[in-house]
C-alpha atoms as a PDB file:
ATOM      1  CA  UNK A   1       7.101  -3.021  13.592  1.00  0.00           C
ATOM      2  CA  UNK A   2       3.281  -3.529  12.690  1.00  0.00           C
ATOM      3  CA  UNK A   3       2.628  -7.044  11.426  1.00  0.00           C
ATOM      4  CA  UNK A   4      -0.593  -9.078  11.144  1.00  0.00           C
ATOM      5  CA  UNK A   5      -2.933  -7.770  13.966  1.00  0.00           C
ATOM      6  CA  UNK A   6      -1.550  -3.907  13.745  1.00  0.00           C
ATOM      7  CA  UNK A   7      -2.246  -4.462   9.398  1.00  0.00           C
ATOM      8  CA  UNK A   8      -5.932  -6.060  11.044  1.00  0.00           C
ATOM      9  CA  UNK A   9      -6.594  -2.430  13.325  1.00  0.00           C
ATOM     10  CA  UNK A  10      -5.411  -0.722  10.346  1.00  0.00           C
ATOM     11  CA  UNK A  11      -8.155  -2.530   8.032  1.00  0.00           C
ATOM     12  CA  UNK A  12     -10.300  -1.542  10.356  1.00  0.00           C
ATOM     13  CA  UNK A  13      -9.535   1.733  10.591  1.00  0.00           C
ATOM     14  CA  UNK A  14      -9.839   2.390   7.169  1.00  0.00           C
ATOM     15  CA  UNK A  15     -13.100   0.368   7.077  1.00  0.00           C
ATOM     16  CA  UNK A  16     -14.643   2.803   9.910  1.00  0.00           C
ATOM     17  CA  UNK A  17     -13.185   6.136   8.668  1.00  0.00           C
ATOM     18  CA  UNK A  18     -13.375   5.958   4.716  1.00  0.00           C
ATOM     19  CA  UNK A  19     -15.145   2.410   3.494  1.00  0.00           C
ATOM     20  CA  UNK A  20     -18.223   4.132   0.897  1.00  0.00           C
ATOM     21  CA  UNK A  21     -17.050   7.023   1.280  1.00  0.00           C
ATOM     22  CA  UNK A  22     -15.931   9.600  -1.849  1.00  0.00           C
ATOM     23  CA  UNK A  23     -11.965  10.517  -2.037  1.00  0.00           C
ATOM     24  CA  UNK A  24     -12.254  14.462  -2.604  1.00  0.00           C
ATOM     25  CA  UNK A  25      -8.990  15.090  -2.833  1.00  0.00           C
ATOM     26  CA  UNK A  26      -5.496  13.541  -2.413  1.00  0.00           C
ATOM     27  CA  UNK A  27      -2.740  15.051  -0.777  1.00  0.00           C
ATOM     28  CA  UNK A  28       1.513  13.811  -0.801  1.00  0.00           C
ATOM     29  CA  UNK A  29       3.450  15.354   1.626  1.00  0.00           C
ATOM     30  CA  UNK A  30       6.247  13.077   0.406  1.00  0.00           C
ATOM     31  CA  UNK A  31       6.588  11.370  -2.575  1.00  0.00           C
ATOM     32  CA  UNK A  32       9.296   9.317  -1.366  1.00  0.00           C
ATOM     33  CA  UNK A  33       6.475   6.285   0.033  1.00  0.00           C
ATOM     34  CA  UNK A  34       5.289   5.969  -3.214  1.00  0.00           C
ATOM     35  CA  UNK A  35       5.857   3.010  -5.467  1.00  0.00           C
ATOM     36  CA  UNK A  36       5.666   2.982  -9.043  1.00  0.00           C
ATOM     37  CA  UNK A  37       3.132   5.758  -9.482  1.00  0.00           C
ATOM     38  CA  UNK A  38       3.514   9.369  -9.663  1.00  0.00           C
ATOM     39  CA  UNK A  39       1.897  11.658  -7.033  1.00  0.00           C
ATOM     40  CA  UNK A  40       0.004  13.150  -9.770  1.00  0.00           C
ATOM     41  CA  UNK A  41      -1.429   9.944 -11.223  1.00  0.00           C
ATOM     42  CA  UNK A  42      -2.296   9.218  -7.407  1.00  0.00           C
ATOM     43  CA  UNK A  43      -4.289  11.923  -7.498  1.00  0.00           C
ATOM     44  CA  UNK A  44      -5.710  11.971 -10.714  1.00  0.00           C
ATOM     45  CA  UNK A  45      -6.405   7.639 -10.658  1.00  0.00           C
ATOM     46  CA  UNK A  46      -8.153   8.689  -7.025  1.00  0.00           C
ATOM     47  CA  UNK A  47     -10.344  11.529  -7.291  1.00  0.00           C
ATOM     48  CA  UNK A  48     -14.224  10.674  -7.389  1.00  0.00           C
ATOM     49  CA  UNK A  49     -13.067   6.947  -6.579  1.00  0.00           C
ATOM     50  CA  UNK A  50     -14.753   5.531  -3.264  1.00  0.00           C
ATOM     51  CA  UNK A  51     -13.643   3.481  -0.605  1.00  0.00           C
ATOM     52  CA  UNK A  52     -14.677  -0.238  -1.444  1.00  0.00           C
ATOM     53  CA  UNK A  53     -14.117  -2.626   1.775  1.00  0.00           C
ATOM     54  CA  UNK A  54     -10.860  -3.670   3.032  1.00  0.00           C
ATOM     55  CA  UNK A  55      -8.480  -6.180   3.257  1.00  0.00           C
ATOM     56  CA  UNK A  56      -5.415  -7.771   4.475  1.00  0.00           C
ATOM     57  CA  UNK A  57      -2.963 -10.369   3.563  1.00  0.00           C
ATOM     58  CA  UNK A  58      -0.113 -11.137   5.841  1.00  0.00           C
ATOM     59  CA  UNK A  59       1.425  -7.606   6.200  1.00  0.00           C
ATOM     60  CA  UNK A  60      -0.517  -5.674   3.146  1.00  0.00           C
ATOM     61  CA  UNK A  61      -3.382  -3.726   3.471  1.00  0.00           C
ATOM     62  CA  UNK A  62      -5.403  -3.495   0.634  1.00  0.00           C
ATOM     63  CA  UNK A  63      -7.175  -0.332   0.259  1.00  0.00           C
ATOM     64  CA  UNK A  64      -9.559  -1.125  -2.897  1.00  0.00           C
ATOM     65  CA  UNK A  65     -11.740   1.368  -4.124  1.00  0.00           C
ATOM     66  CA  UNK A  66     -14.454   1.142  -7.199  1.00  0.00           C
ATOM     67  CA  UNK A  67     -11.257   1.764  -9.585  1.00  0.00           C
ATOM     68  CA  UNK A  68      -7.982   0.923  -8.695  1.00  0.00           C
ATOM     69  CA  UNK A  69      -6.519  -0.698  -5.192  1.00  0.00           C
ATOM     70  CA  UNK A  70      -4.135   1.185  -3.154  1.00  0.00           C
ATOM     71  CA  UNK A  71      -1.916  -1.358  -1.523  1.00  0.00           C
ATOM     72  CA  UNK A  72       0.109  -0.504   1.855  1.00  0.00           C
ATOM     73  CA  UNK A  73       2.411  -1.979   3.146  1.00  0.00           C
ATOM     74  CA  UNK A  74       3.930  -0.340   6.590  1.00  0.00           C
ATOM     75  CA  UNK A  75       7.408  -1.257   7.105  1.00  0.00           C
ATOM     76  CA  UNK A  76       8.920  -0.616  10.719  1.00  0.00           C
ATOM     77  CA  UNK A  77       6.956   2.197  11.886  1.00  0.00           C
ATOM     78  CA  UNK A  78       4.238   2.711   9.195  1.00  0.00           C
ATOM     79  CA  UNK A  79       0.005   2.932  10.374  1.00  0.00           C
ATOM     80  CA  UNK A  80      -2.813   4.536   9.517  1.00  0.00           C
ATOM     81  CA  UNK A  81      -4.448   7.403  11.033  1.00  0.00           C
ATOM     82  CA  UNK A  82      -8.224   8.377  10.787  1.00  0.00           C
ATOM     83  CA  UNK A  83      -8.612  12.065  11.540  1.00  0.00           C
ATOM     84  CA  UNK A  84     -10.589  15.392  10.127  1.00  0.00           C
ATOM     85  CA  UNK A  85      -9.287  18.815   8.148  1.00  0.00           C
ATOM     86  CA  UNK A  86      -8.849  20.623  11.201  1.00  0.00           C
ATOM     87  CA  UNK A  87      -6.499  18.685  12.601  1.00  0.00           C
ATOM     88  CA  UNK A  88      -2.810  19.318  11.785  1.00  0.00           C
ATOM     89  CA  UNK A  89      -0.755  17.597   9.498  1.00  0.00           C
ATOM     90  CA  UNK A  90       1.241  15.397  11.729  1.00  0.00           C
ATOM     91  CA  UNK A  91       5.773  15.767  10.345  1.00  0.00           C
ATOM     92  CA  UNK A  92       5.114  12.062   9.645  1.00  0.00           C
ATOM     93  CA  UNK A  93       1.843  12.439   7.413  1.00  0.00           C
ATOM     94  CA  UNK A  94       2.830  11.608   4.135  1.00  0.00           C
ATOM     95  CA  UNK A  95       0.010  10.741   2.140  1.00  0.00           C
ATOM     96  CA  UNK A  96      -3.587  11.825   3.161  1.00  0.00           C
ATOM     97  CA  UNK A  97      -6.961  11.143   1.352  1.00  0.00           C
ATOM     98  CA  UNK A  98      -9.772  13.662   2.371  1.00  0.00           C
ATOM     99  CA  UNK A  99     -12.769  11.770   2.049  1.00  0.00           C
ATOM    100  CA  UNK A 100     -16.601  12.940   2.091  1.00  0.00           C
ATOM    101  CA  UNK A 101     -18.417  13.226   5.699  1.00  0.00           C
ATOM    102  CA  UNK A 102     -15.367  15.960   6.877  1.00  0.00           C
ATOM    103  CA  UNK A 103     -13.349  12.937   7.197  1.00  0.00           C
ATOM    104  CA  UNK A 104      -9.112  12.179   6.375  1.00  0.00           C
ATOM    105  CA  UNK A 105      -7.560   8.815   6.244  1.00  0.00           C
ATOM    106  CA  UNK A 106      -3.707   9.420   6.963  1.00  0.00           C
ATOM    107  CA  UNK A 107      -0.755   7.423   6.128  1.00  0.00           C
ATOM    108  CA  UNK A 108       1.675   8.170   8.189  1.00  0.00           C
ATOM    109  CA  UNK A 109       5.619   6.632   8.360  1.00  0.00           C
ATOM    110  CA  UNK A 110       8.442   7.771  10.447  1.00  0.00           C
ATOM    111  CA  UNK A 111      11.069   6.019   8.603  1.00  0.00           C
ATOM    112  CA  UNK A 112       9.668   5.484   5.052  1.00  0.00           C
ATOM    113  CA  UNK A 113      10.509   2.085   4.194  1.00  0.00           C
ATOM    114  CA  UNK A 114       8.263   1.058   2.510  1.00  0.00           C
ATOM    115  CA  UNK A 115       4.611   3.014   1.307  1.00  0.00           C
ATOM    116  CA  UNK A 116       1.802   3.004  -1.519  1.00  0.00           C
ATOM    117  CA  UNK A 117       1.611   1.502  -4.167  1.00  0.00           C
ATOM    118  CA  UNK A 118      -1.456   1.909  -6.898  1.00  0.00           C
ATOM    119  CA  UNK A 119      -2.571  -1.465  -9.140  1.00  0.00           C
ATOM    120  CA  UNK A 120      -5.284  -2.815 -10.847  1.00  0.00           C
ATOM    121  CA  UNK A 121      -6.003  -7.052 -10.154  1.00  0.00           C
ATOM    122  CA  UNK A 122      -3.019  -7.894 -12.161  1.00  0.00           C
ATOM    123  CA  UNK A 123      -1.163  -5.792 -10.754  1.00  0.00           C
ATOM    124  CA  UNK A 124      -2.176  -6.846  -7.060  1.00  0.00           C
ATOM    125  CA  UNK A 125      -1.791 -10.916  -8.376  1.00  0.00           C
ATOM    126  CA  UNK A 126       2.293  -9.961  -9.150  1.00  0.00           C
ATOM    127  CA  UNK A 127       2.420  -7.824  -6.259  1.00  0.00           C
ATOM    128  CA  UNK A 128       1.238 -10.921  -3.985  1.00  0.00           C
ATOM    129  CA  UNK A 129       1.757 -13.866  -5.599  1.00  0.00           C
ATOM    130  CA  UNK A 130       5.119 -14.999  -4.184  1.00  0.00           C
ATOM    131  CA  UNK A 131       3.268 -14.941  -0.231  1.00  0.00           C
ATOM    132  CA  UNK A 132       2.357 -18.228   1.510  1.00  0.00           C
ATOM    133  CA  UNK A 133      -0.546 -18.800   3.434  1.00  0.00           C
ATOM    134  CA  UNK A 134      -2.185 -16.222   5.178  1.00  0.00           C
ATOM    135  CA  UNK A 135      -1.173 -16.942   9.591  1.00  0.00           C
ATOM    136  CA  UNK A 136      -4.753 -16.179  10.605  1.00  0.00           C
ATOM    137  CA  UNK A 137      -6.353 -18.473   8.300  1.00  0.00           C
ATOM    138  CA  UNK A 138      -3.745 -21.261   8.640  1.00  0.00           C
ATOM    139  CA  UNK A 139      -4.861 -25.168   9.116  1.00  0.00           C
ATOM    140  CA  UNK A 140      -3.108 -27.903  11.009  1.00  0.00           C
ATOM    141  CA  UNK A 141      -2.709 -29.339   7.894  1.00  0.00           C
ATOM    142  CA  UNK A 142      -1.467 -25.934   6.288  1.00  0.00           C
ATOM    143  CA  UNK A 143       1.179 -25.218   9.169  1.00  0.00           C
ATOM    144  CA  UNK A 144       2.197 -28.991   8.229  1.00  0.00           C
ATOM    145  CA  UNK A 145       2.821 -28.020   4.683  1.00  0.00           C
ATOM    146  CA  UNK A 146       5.079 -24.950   5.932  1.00  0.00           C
ATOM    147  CA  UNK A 147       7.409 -26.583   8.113  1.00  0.00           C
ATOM    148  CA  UNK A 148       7.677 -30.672   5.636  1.00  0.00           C
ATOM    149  CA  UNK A 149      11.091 -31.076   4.788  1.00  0.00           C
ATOM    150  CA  UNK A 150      12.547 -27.804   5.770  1.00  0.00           C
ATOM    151  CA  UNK A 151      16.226 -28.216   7.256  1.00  0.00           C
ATOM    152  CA  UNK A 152      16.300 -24.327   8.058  1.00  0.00           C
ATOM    153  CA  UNK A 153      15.434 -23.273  11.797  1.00  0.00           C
ATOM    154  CA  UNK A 154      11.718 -22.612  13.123  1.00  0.00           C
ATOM    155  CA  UNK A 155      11.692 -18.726  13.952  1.00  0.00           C
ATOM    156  CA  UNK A 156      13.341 -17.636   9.908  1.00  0.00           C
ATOM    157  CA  UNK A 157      10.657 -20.177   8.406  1.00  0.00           C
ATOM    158  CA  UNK A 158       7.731 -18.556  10.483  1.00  0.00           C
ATOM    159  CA  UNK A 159       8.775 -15.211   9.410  1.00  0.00           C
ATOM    160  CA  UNK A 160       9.771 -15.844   5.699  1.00  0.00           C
ATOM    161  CA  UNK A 161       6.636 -14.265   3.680  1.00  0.00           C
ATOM    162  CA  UNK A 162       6.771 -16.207   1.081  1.00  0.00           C
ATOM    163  CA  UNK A 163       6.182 -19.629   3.543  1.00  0.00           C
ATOM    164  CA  UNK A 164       3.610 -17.820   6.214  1.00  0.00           C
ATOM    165  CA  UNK A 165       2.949 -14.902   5.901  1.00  0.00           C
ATOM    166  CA  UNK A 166       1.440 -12.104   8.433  1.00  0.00           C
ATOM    167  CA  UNK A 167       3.638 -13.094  11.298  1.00  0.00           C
ATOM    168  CA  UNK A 168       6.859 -10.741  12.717  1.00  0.00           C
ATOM    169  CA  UNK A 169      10.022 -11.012  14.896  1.00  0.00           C
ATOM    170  CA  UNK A 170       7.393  -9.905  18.117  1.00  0.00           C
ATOM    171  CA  UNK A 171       5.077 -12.837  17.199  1.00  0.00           C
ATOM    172  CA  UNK A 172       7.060 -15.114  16.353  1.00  0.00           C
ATOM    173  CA  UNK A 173       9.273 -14.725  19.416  1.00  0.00           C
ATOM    174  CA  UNK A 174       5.893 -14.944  21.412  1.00  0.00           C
ATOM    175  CA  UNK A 175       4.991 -18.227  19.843  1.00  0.00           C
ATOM    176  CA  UNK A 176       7.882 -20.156  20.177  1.00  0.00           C
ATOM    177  CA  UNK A 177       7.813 -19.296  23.768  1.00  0.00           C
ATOM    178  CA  UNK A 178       4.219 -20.037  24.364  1.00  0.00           C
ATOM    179  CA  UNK A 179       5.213 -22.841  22.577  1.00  0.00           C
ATOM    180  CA  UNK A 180       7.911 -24.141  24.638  1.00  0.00           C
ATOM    181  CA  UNK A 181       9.947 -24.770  21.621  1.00  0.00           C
ATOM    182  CA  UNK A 182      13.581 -23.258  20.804  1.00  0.00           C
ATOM    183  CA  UNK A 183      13.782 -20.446  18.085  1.00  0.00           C
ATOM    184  CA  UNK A 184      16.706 -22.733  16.736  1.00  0.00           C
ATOM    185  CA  UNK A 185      15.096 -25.821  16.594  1.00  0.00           C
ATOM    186  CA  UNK A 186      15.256 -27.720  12.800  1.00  0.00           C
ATOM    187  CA  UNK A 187      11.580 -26.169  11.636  1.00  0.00           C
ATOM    188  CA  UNK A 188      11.111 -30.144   9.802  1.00  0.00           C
ATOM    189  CA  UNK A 189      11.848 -31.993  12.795  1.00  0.00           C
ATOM    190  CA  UNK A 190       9.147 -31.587  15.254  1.00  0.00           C
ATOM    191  CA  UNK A 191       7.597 -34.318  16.381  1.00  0.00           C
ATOM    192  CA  UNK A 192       3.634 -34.811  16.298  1.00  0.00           C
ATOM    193  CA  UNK A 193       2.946 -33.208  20.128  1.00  0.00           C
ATOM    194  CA  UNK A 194       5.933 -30.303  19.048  1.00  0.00           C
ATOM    195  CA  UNK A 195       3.471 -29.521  15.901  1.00  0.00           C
ATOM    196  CA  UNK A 196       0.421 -29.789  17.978  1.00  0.00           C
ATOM    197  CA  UNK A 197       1.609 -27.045  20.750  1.00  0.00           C
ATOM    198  CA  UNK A 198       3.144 -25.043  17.746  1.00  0.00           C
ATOM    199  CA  UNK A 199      -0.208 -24.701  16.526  1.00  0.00           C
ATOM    200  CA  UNK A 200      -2.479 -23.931  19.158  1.00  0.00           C
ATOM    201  CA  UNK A 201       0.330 -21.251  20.249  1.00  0.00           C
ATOM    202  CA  UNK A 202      -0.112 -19.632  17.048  1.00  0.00           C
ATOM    203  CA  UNK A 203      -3.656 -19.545  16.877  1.00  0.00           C
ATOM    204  CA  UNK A 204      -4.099 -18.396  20.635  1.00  0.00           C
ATOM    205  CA  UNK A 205      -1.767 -15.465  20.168  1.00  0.00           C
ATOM    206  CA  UNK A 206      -2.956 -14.795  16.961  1.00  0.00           C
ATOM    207  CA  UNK A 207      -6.256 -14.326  18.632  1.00  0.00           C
ATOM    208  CA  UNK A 208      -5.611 -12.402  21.095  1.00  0.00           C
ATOM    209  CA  UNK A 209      -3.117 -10.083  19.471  1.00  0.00           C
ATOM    210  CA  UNK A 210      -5.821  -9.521  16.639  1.00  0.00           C
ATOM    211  CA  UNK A 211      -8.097  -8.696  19.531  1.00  0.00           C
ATOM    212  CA  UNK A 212      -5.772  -6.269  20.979  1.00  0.00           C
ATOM    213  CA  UNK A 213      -4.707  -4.402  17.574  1.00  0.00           C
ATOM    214  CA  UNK A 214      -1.085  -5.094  18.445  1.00  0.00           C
ATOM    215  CA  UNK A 215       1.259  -7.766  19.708  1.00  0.00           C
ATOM    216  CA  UNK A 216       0.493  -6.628  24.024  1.00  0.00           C
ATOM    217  CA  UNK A 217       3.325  -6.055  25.832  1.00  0.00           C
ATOM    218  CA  UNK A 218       2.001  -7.835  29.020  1.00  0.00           C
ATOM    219  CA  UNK A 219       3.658  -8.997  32.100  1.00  0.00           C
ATOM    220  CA  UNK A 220       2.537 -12.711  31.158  1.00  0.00           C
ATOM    221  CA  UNK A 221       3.590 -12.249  27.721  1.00  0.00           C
ATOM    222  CA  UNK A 222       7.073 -12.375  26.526  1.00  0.00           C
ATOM    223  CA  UNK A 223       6.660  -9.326  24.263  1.00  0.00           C
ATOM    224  CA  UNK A 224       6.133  -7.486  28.125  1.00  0.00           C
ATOM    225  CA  UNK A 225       9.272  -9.006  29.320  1.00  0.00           C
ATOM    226  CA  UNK A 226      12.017  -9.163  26.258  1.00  0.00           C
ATOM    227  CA  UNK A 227      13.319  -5.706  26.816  1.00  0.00           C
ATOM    228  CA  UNK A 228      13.067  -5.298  30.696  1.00  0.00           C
ATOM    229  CA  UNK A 229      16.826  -3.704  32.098  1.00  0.00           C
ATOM    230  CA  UNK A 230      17.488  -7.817  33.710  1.00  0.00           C
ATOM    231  CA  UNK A 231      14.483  -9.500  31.186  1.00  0.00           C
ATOM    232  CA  UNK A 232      13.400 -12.917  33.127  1.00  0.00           C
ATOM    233  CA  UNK A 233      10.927 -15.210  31.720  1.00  0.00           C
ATOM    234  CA  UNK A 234       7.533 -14.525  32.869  1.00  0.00           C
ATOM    235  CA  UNK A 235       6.571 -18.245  33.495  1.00  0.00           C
ATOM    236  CA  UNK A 236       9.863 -19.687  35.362  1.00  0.00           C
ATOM    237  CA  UNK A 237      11.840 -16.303  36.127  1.00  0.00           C
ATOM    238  CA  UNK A 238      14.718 -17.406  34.405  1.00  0.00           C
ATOM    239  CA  UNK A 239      16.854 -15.187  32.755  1.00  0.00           C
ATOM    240  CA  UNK A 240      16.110 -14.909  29.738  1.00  0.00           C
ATOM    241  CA  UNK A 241      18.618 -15.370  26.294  1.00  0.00           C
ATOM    242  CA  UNK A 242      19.287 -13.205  23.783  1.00  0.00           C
ATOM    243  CA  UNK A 243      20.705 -13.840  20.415  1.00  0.00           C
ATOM    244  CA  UNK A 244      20.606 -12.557  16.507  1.00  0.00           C
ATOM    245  CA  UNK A 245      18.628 -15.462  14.887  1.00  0.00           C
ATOM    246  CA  UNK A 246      18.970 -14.817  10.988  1.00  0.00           C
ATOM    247  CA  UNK A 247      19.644 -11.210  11.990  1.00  0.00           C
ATOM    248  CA  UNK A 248      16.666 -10.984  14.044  1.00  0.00           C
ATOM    249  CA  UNK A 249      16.676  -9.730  17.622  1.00  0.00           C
ATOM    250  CA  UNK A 250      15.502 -13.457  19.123  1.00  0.00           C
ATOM    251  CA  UNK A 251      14.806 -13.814  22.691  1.00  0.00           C
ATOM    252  CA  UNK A 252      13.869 -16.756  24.551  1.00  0.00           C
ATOM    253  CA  UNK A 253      13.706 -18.681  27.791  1.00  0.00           C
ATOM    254  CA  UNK A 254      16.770 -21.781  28.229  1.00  0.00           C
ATOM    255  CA  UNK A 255      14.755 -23.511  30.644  1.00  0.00           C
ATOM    256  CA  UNK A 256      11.233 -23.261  29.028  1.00  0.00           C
ATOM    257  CA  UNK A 257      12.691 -23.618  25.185  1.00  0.00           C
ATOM    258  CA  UNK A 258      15.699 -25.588  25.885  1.00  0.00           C
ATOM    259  CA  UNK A 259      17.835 -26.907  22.406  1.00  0.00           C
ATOM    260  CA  UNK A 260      21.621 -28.584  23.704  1.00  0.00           C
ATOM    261  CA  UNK A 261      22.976 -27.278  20.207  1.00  0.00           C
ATOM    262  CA  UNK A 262      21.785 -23.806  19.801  1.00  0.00           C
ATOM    263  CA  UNK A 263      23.923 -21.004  22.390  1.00  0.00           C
ATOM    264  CA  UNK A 264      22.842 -17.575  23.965  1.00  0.00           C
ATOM    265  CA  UNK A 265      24.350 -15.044  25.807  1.00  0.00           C
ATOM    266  CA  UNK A 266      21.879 -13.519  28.735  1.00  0.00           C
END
């Protein structure tokens, strides 16, 4: 599922295949990612427009152009695909922009849930207004301001939008480990040196996801471990837990993240 550093490849995907470039046509393979606008309006709002830069909050790309904004959002198994004409249109192309320079920026979605949508600013301010801070730009101070006075537990409150957003199940999952604090653990509760690791975590793997284009599934990470056949814990090699945390897949290590009042099953 993409979430912040996939959306931060996609920006700059877009950026390298399409930014000042002309749209010379728009083409929707299915209408069914599209939100609140017509395929023909898509096409007629789009044509002539260019490719402004672009830019992400939390999970949204924002595709702006010298008229309207296309905003994406991705879903579970949404990304963008830079590519030319002569290529063929992948089954899971379902909206692609020809632009000039024999270029074609492709959306493409396996499962469709979620797509485009088309808005002017006011339309972008009501589309985003309910999201918290951006996870890659977060302070100390910020993550502070997240987690005061919240009696829910840690991983739900890092991946609620509208409190942080940008960050997934993957990440999240990562963090906590890195971390070395339980996924269960009251998210208002932490003591100072809890807060402190909880931060640097984030920003390290934040960094280095960003730098990958993807949450890496590497033998040192978690993410490379969570869905071995017998998963272990790539610093202790203890088994690791598995649980649904807030109907989330959660995985963690008991010895590394241990909390006496949350259960697993291995």
């Amino acid at each position: 599922m993409p979430e912040l550093p996939d959306v931060e490849a996609f920006r700059g995907i877009l950026a390298s295949c399409a930014q000042g470039r002309r749209i010379r046509r728009t083409e929707v393979y299915d209408a069914g990612v599209l939100h609140g606008v017509s395929a023909g309006r898509l096409r007629r709002e789009l044509t002539g427009r260019r490719f402004a830069e672009p830019e992400r909050r939390g999970k949204w790309l924002l595709a702006r152009t010298d008229g309207p904004t296309v905003l994406l959002h991705f879903g579970m198994t949404g990304e963008l695909v830079c590519a030319t004409p002569a290529e063929p249109v992948h089954a899971h192309d379902r909206v692609v922009f020809t632009v000039t320079g024999g270029r074609q920026l492709r959306y493409r979605d396996q499962r469709k849930l979620q797509g485009l949508w088309l808005v002017d600013e006011a339309g972008l301010d009501r589309m985003l207004r309910d999201q918290g801070p951006d996870a890659a730009t977060l302070t100390r101070q910020g993550l502070g301001a997240v987690l005061a006075g919240r009696r829910g537990s840690l991983k739900p409150v890092l991946m609620d939008q509208s409190a942080l957003a940008g960050l997934g199940n993957l990440l999240v999952d990562e963090i906590l480990w890195r971390a070395r604090l339980h996924p269960a653990r009251r998210a208002g509760a932490l003591s100072a040196d809890e807060h402190g690791r909880l931060y640097t975590e984030l920003r390290r793997t934040l960094r280095s996801a960003v730098r990958a284009g993807r949450v890496p599934p590497r033998g040192s990470w978690l993410t490379g471990r969570r869905d071995d056949p017998v998963a272990s814990c790539p610093r202790c090699g203890t088994a690791l837990c598995r649980k649904r945390l807030a109907g989330r897949g959660t995985v963690w290590c008991p010895d590394c993240q241990p909390d006496g009042t949350a259960g697993g099953e291995t």
